[in-house]
Protein backbone atom coordinates (compact mmCIF):
# COMPACT_ATOMS: atom_id res chain seq x y z
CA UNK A 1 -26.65 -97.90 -22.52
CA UNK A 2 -24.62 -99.45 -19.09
CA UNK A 3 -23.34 -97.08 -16.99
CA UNK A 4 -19.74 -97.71 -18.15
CA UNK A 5 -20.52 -95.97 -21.52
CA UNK A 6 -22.20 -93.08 -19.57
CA UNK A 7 -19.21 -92.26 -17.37
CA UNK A 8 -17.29 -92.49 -20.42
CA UNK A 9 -19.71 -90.34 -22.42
CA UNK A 10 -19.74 -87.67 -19.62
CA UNK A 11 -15.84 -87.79 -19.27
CA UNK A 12 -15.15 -87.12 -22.82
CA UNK A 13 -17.52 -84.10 -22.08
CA UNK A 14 -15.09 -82.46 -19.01
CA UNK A 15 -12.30 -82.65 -21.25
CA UNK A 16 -13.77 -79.70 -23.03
CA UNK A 17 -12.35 -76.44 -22.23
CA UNK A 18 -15.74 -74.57 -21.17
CA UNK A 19 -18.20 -77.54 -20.43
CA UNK A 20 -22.10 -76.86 -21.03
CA UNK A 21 -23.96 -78.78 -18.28
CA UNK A 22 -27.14 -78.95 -21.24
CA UNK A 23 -24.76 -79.96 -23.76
CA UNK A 24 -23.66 -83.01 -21.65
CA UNK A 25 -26.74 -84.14 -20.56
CA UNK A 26 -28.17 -84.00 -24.03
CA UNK A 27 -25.52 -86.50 -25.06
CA UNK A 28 -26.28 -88.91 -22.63
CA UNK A 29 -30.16 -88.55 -23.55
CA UNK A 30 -29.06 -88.94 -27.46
CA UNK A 31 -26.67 -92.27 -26.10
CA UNK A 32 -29.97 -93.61 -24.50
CA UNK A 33 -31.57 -93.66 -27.82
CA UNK A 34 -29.25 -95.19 -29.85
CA UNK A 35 -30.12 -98.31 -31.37
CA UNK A 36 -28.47 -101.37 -30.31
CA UNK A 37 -26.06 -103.20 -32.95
CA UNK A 38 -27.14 -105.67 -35.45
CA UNK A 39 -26.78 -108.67 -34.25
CA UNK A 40 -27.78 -107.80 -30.59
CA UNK A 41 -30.80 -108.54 -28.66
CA UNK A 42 -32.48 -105.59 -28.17
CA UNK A 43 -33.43 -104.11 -24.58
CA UNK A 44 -36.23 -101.85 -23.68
CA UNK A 45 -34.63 -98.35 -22.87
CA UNK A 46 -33.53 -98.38 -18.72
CA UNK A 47 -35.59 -95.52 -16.94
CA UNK A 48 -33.05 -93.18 -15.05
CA UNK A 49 -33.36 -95.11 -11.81
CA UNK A 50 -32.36 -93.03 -8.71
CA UNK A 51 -29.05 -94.72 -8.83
CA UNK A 52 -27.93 -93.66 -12.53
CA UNK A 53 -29.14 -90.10 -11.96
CA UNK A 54 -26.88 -90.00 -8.70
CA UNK A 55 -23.83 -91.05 -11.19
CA UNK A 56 -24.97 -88.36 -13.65
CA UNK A 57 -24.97 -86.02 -11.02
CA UNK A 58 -21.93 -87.11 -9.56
CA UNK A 59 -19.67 -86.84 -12.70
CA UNK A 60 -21.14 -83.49 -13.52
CA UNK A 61 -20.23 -82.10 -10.12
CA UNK A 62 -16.84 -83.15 -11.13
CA UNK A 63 -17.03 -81.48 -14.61
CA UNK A 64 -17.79 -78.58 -12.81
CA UNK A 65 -15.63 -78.73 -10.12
CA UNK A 66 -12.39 -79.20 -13.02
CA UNK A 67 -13.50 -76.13 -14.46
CA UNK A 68 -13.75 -74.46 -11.27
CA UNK A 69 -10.10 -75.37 -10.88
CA UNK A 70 -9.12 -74.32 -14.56
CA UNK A 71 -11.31 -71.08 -13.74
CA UNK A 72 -8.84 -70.73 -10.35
CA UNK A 73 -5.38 -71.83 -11.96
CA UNK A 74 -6.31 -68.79 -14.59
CA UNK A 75 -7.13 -66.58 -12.10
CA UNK A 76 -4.11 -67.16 -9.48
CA UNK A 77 -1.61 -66.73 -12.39
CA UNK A 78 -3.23 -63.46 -13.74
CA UNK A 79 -3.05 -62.44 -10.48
CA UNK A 80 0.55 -62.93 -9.94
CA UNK A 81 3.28 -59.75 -9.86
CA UNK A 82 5.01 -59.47 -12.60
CA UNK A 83 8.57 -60.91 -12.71
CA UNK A 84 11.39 -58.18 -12.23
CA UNK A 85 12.19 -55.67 -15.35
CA UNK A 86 14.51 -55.47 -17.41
CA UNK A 87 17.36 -53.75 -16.00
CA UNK A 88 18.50 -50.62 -17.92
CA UNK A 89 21.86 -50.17 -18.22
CA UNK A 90 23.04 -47.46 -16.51
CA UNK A 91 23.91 -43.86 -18.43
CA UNK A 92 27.38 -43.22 -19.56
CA UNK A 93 29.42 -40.36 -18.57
CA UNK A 94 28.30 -37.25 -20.30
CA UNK A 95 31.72 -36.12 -22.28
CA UNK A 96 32.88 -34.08 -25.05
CA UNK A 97 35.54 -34.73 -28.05
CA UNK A 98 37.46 -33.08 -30.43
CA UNK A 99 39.88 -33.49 -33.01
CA UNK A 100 42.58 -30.89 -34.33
CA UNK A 101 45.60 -30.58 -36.01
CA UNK A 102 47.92 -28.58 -33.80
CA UNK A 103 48.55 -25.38 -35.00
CA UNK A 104 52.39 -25.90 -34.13
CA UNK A 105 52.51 -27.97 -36.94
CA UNK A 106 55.12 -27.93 -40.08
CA UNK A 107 55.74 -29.26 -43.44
CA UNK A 108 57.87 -31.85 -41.79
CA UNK A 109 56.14 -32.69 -38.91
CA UNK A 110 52.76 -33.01 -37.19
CA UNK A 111 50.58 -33.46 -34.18
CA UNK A 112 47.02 -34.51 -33.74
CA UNK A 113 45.02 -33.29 -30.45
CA UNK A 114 42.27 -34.65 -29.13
CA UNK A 115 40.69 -32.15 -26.93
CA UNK A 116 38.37 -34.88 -24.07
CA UNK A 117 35.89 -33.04 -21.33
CA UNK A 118 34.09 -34.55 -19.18
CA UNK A 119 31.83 -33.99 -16.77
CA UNK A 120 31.64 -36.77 -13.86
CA UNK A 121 34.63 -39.00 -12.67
CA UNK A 122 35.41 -41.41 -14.92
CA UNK A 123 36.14 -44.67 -13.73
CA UNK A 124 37.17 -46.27 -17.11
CA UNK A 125 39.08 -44.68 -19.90
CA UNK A 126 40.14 -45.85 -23.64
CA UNK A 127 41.75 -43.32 -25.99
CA UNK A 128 42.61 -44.16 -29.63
CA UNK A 129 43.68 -41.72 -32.11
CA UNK A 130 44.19 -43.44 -35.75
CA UNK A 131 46.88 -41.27 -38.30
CA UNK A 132 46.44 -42.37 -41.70
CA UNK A 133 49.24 -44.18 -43.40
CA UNK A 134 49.90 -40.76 -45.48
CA UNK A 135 53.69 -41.14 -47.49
CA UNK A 136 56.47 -40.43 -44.81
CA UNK A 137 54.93 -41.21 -42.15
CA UNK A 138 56.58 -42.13 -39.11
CA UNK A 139 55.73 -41.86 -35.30
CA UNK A 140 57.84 -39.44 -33.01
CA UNK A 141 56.22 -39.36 -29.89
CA UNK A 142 52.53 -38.97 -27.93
CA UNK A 143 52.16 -37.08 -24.55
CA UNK A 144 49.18 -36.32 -22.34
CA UNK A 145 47.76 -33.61 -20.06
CA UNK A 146 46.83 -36.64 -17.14
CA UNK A 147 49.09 -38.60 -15.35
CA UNK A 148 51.80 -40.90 -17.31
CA UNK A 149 51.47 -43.15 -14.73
CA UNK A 150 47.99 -43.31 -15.00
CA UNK A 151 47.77 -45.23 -18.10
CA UNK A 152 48.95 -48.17 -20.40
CA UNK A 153 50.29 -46.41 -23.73
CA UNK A 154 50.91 -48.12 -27.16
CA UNK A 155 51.75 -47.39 -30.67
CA UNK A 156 50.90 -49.67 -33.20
CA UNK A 157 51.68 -49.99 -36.60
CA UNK A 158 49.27 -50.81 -39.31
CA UNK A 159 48.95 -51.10 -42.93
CA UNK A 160 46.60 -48.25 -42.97
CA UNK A 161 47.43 -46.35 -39.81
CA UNK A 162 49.42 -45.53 -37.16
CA UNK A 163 47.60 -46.17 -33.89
CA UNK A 164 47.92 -44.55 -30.74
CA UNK A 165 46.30 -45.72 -27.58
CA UNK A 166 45.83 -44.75 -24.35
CA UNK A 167 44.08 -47.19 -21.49
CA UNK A 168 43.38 -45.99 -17.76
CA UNK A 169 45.01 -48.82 -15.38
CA UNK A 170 42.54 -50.50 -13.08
CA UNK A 171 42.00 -49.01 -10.08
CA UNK A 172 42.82 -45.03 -11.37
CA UNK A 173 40.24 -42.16 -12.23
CA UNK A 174 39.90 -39.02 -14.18
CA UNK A 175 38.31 -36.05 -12.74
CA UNK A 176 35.90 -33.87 -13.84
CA UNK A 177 37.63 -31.41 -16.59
CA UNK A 178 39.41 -30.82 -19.83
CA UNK A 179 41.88 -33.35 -20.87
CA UNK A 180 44.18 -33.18 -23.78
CA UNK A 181 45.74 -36.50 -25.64
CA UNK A 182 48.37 -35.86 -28.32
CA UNK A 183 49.96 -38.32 -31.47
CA UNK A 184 52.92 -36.81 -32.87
CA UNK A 185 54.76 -38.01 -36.35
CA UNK A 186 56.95 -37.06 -39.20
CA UNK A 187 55.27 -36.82 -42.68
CA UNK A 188 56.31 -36.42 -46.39
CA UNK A 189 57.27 -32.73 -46.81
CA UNK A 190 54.28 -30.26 -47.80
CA UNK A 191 50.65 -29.66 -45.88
CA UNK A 192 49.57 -33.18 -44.84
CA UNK A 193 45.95 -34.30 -45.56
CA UNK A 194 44.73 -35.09 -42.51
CA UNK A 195 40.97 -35.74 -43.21
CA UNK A 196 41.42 -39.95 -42.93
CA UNK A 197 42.68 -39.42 -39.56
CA UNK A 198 40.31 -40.80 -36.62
CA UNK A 199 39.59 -40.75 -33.03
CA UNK A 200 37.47 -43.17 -30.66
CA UNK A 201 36.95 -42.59 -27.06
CA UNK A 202 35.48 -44.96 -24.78
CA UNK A 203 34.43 -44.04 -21.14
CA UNK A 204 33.02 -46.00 -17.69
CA UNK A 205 31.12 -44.42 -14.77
CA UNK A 206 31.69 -45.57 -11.64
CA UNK A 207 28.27 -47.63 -12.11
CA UNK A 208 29.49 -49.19 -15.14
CA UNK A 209 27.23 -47.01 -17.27
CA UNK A 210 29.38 -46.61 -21.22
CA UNK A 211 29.92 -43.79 -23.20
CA UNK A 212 31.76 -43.73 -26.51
CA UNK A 213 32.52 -40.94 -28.74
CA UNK A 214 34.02 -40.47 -32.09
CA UNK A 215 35.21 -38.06 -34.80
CA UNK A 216 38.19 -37.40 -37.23
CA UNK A 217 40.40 -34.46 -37.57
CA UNK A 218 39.22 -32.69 -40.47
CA UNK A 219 40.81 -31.14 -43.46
CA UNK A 220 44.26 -30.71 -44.27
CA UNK A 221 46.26 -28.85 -41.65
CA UNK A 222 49.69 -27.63 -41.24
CA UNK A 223 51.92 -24.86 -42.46
């Protein structure tokens, strides 16, 4: 066996994840004794001459030494911090909702109140009460306890609902406190039914943290 099938026998050997020093050297020592081709003049076997052994040696040092890197490229990324945490986002405002017909209400007419408290300043504010398309009716009006100026109001008509909504403008707040947000209409003569009617609230901290609440207005109410 030359010494180019030995390096070659003894490279194929690093390549192994966990090299085994006996293992390698008892492939070169079964590579000694194969038996030549047919065909080929036989040679006596080569004693290990000082010279081959210092190539043996050589190329296991290096084994070693690539699994002493591996063994260090482990170890120096196990050993790293771990990367930064998922951030969390931050808690909502802590608020309170709910929905009632107003006990001012008639046969003709109605109002829905949405009774809002909150706790912190609010930073961010979305307010939409939702009256069911019941026969007759018709919007008349909306009003608020906060500031008009304060926020963006619209009333939209849809197939299934009348939809009221009030938006906090950039740059305004609402304090700590009770709040009251009102949807006023004309209905069908007779108590209205009042149960498909909805409200969703949706509130920013000053830290961006989100709250949202939501509810409906119960049974039929009126007089």
């Amino acid at each position: 066996m030359d010494e180019t099938r030995l390096r070659r026998e003894l490279k194929d050997a690093a390549l192994a994840h966990r090299p085994d020093h006996a293992r390698i050297l008892a492939r070169v020592e079964r590579g000694m004794a194969e038996p030549s081709p047919a065909g080929r003049r036989t040679r006596p076997p080569r004693r290990w001459t000082g010279r081959r052994w210092a190539v043996a040696v050589a190329v296991t040092a290096a084994v070693a030494g690539v699994a002493g890197i591996g063994g260090l490229a482990a170890t120096t990324l196990g050993d790293r911090p771990p990367g930064p945490a998922a951030t969390l986002p931050a808690p909502g405002p802590t608020a309170r909702a709910a929905g009632t017909i107003d006990p001012g209400s008639n046969r003709w007419w109605a109002q829905n109140d949405l009774a809002l408290t909150t706790d912190s300043n609010v930073s961010g504010l979305t307010v939409e009460l939702r009256v069911a398309r019941t026969p007759g009716v018709v919007s008349t009006g909306h009003w608020r306890t906060r500031p008009a100026e304060d926020f963006t109001v619209t009333v939209t008509e849809e197939p299934r609902a009348l939809v009221y909504r009030w938006a906090l403008k950039p740059g305004r707040a609402v304090p700590p406190g009770p709040h009251t947000f009102a949807a006023q209409y004309n209905h069908a003569e007779g108590v209205r039914d009042a149960s498909a009617d909805t409200y969703t609230v949706l509130l920013t901290g000053p830290d961006g943290g989100r709250t949202t609440l939501r509810g409906g207005f119960g049974s039929p109410g009126g007089s």
